[in-house]
Protein backbone atom coordinates (compact mmCIF):
# COMPACT_ATOMS: atom_id res chain seq x y z
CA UNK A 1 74.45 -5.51 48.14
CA UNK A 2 75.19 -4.07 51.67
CA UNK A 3 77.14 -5.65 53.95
CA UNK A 4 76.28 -5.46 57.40
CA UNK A 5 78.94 -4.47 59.82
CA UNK A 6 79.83 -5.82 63.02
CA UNK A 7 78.81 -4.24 66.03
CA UNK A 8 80.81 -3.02 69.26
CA UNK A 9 79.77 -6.48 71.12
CA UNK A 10 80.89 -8.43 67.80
CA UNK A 11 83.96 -6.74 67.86
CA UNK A 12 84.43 -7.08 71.57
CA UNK A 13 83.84 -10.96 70.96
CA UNK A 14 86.95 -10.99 68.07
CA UNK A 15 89.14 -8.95 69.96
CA UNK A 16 89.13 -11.60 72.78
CA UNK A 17 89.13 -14.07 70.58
CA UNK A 18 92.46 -12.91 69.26
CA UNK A 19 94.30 -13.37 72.74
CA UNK A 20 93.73 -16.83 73.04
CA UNK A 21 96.31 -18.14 70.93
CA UNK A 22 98.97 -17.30 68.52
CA UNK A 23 100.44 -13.89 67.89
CA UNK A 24 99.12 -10.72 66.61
CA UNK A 25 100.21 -7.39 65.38
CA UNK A 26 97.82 -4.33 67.14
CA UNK A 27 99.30 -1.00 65.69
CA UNK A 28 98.59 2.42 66.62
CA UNK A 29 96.77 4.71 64.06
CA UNK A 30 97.12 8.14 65.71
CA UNK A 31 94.18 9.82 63.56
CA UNK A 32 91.18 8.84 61.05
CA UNK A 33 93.31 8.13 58.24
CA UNK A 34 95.82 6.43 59.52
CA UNK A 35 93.35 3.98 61.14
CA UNK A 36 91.62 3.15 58.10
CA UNK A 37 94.91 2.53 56.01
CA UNK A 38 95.67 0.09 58.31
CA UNK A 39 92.59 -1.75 58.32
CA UNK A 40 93.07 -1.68 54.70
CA UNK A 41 96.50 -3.53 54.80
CA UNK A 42 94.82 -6.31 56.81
CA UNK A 43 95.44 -5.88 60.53
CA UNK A 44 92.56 -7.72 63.15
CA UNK A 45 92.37 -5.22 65.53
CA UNK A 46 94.12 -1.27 66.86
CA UNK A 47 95.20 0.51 69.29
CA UNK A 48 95.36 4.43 69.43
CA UNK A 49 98.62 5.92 70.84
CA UNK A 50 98.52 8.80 73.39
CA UNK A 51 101.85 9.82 71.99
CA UNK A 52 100.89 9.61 68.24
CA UNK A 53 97.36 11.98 69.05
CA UNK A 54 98.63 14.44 71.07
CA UNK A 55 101.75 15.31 68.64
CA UNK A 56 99.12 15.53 65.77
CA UNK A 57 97.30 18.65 68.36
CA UNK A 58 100.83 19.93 68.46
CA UNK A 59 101.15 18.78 72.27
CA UNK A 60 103.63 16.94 74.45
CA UNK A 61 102.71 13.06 75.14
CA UNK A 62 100.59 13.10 78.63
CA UNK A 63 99.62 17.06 78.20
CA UNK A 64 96.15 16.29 76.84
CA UNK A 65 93.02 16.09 79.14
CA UNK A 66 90.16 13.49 79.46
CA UNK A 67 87.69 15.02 77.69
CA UNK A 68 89.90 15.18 74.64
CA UNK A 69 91.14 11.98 74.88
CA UNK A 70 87.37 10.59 75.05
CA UNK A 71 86.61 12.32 72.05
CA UNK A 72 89.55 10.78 69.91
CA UNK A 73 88.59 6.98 71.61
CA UNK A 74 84.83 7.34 69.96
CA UNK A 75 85.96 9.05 66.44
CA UNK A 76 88.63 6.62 66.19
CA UNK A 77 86.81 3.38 67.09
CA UNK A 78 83.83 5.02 64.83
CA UNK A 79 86.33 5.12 61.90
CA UNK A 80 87.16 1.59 61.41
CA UNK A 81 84.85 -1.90 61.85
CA UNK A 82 88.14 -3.45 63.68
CA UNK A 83 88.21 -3.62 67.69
CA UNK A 84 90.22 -0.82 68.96
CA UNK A 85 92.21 -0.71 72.08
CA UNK A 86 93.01 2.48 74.07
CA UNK A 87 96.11 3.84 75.25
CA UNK A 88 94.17 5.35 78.43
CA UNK A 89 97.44 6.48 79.85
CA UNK A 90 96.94 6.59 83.72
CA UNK A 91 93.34 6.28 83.81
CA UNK A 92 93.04 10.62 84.14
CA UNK A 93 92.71 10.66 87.56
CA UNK A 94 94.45 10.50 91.00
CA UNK A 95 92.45 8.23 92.96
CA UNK A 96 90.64 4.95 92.06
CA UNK A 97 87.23 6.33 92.24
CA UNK A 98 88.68 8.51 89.51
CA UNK A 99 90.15 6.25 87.49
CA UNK A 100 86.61 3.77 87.90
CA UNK A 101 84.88 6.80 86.44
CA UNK A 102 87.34 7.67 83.61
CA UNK A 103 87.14 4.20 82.44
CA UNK A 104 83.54 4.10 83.04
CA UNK A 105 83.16 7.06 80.05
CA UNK A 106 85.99 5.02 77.33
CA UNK A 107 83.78 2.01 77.60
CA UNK A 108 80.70 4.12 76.66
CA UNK A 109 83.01 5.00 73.22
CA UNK A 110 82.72 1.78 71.52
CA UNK A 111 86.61 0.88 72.84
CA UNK A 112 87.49 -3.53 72.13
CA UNK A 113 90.22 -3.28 74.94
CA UNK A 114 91.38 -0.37 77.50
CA UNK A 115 95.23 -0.10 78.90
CA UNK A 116 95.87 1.33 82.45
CA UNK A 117 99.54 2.64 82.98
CA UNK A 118 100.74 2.74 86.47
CA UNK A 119 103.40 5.83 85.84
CA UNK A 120 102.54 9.01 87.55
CA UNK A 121 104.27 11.59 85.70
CA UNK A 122 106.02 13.49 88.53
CA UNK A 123 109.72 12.39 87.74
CA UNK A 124 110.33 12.45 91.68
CA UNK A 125 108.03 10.04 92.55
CA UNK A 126 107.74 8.17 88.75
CA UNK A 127 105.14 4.68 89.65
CA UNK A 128 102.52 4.67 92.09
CA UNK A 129 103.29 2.73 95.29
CA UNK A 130 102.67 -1.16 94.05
CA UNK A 131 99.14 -0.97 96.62
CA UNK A 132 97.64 2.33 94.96
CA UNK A 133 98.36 0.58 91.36
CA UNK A 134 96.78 -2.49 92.70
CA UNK A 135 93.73 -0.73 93.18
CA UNK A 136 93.77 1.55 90.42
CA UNK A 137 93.53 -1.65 88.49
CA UNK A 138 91.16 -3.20 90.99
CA UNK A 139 89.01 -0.12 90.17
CA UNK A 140 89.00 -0.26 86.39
CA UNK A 141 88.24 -3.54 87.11
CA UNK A 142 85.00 -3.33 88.38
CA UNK A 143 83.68 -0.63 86.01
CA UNK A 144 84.45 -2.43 83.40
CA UNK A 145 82.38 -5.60 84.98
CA UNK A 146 80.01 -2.99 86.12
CA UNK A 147 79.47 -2.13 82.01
CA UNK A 148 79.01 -5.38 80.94
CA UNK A 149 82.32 -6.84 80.87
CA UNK A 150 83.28 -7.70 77.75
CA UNK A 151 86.12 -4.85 77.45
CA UNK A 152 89.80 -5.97 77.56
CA UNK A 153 91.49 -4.82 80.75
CA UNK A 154 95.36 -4.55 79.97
CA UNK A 155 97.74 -3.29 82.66
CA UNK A 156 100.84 -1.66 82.32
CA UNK A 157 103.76 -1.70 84.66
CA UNK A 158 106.24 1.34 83.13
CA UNK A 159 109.36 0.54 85.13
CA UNK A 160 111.40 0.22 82.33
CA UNK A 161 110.25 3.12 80.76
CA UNK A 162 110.71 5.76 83.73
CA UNK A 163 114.24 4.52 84.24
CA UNK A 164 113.23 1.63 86.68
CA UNK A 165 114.44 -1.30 84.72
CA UNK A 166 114.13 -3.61 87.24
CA UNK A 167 113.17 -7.01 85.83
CA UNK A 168 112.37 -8.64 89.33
CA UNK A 169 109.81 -5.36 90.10
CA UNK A 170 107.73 -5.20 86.93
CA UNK A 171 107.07 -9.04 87.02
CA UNK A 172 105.84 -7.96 90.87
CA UNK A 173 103.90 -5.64 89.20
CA UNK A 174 102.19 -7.72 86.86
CA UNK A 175 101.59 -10.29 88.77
CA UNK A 176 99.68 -8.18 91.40
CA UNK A 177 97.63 -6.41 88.50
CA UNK A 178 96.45 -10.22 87.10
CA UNK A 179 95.00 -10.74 90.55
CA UNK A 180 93.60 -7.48 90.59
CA UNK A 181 91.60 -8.12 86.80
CA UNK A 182 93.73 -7.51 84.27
CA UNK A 183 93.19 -9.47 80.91
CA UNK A 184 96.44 -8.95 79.78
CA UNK A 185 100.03 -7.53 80.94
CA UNK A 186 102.17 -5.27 79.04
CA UNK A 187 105.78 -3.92 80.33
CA UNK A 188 107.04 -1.53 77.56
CA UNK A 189 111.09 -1.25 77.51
CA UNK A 190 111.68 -4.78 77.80
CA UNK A 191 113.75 -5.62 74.34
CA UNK A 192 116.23 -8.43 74.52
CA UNK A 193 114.83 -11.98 74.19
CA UNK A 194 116.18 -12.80 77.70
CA UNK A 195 113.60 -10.15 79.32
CA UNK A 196 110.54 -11.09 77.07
CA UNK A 197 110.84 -14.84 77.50
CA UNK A 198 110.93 -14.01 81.20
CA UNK A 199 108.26 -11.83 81.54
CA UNK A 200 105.84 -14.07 79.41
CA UNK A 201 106.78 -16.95 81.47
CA UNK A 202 106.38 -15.17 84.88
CA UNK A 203 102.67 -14.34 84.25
CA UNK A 204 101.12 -17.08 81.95
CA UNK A 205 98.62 -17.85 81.20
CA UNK A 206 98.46 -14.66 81.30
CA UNK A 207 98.57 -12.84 77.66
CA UNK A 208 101.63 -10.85 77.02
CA UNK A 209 101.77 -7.19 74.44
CA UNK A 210 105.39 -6.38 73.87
CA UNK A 211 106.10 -2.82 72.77
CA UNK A 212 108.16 -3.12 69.46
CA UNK A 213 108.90 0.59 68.57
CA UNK A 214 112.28 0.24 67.42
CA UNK A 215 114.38 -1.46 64.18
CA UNK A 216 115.81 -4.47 65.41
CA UNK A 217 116.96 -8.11 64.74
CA UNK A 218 113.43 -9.38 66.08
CA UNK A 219 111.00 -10.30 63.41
CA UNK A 220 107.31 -11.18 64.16
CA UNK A 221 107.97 -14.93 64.26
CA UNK A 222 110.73 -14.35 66.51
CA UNK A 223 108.31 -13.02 68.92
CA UNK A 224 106.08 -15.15 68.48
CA UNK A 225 108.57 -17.93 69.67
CA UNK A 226 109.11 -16.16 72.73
CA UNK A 227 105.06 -16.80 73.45
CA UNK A 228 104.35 -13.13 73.15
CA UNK A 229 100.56 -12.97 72.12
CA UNK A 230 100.52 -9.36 70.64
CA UNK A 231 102.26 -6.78 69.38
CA UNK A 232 102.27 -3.23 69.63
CA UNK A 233 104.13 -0.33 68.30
CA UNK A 234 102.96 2.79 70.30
CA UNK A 235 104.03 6.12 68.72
CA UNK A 236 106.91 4.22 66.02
CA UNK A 237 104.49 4.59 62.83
CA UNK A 238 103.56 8.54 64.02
CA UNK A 239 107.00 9.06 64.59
CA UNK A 240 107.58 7.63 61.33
CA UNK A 241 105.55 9.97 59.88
CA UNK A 242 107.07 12.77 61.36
CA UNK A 243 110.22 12.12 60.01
CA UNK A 244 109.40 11.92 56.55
CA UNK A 245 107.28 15.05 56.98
CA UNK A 246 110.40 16.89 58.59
CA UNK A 247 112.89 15.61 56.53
CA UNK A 248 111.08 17.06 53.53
CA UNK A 249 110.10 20.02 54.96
CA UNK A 250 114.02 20.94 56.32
CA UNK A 251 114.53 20.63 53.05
CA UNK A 252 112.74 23.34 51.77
CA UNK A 253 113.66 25.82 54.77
CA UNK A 254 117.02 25.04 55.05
CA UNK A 255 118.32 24.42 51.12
CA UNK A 256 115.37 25.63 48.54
CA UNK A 257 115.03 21.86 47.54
CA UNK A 258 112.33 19.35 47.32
CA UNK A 259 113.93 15.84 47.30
CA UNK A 260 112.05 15.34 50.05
CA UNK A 261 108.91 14.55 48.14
CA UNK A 262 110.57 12.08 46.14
CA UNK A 263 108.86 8.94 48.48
CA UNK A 264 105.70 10.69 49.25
CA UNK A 265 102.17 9.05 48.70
CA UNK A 266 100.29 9.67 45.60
CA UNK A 267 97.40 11.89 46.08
CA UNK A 268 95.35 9.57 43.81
CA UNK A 269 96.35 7.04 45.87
CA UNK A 270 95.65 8.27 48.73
CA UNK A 271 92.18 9.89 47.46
CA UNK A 272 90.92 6.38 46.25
CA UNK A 273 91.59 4.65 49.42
CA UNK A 274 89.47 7.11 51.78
CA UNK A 275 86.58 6.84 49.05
CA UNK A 276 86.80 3.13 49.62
CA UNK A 277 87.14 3.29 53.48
CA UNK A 278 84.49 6.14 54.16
CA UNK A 279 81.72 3.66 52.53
CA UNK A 280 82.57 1.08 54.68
CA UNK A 281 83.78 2.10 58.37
CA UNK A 282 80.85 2.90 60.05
CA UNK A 283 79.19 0.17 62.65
CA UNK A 284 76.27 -1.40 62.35
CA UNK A 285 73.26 0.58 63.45
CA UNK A 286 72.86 0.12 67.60
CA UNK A 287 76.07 -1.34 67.75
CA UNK A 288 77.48 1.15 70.21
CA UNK A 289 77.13 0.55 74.19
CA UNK A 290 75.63 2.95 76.49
């Protein structure tokens, strides 16, 4: 018997459903496979990683271009029957109109939830001034609404992560993208309980993702205590997956030896997994939004 799949606006429904209470683990497939092993294990929704994609093309985080990042957003949230989240960097584009447009085209892929950033990439001038974010957010925002408005907006202040870590400016910062739309508020670099607690208190009710992309002595529930409502682990399982793939592969270059394979997946395994996933990962037929 066929089971019928849920469609984009079911899985736009769930995905808000998930931020209204409790916490949740969102990680970041970075291909196909990846996002339908993860699905397997049991996780309620994804979120692609800029970081993890545009190592697998063999390019720098932030180097890829819109059109290639569009393409990944509707493969990947064709892959799996979970909502899917995007890491949409800065929006690709300088102005607001721009960044209304960009955002405009990742709804049309099928995407449960879309993150703006408010970094700039030019190291001498790292965050746009707190007005232009405001209304980069404003403007993603409003074509969003414009689509239908059922597509998470999360906003991004990336103080800590461009060597701002200014506690007092990123709550600023999130605070002015709430009023400007946002659904939900994300500051990646904040670690120690003392900064989470702070930040999740500053902006409720407001939900909170928290950027966990390191081993450390917070577990799940811990965070959960804090009153963080997801979690995300941006490029951590990619770069995870580099290691063990460059580990083994030093290996060979460097000594003739191939310990390295001594933890690697079985190909059986691996085989009978994708014939399971492929049968059921596609979306139910005029699911996706125009």
């Amino acid at each position: 018997m066929s089971v019928t799949q849920p469609s984009v606006a079911d899985r736009r429904r769930a995905f808000r459903g998930l931020h209204e209470s409790g916490c949740f683990v969102i990680p970041n497939p970075w291909d196909v496979g990846s996002a339908r092993y993860l699905q397997g294990l049991g996780f309620k929704a994804l979120a692609t990683t800029s970081s993890g994609f545009a190592w697998s093309c063999g390019r720098s985080d932030g180097s890829l271009t819109r059109d290639q990042a569009l393409a990944h957003l509707e493969a990947m949230a064709a892959a799996t029957t979970l909502p899917l989240n995007a890491d949409f960097e800065s929006g690709f584009a300088p102005d607001p109109a721009g960044v209304a447009d960009s955002v405009r085209r990742a709804v049309a892929t099928g995407i449960a939830g879309l993150s703006i950033e408010d970094a700039t990439g030019d190291p001498a001038r790292p965050l746009h001034a707190l007005d232009a974010a405001v209304a980069r957010v404003r403007a993603a925002r409003g074509a969003i609404d414009a689509a239908g408005g059922d597509v998470l907006l999360v906003a991004r202040a990336e103080c800590f992560l461009v060597g701002r870590p200014d506690l007092d400016e990123t709550i600023a910062r999130l605070r002015a993208y709430a009023q400007a739309g946002a659904d939900c508020l994300y500051a990646p670099g904040i670690r120690t309980r003392e900064q989470i607690a702070t930040v999740v208190a500053a902006v409720a009710p407001k939900p909170v993702n928290l950027l966990v992309g390191w081993a450390g002595e917070l577990t799940l529930a811990d965070i959960a205590a804090l009153g963080v409502r997801r979690v995300s682990v941006g490029g951590a399982l990619a770069r995870a997956a580099w290691g063990g793939f460059m580990q083994a592969a030093r290996l060979i270059a460097e000594q003739g030896r191939f310990d390295g394979f001594a933890t690697a997946a079985s190909g059986k395994e691996l085989d009978a997994l994708f014939r399971t996933a492929a049968g059921s990962a596609a979306p139910a037929e005029g699911g996706r939004s125009s």
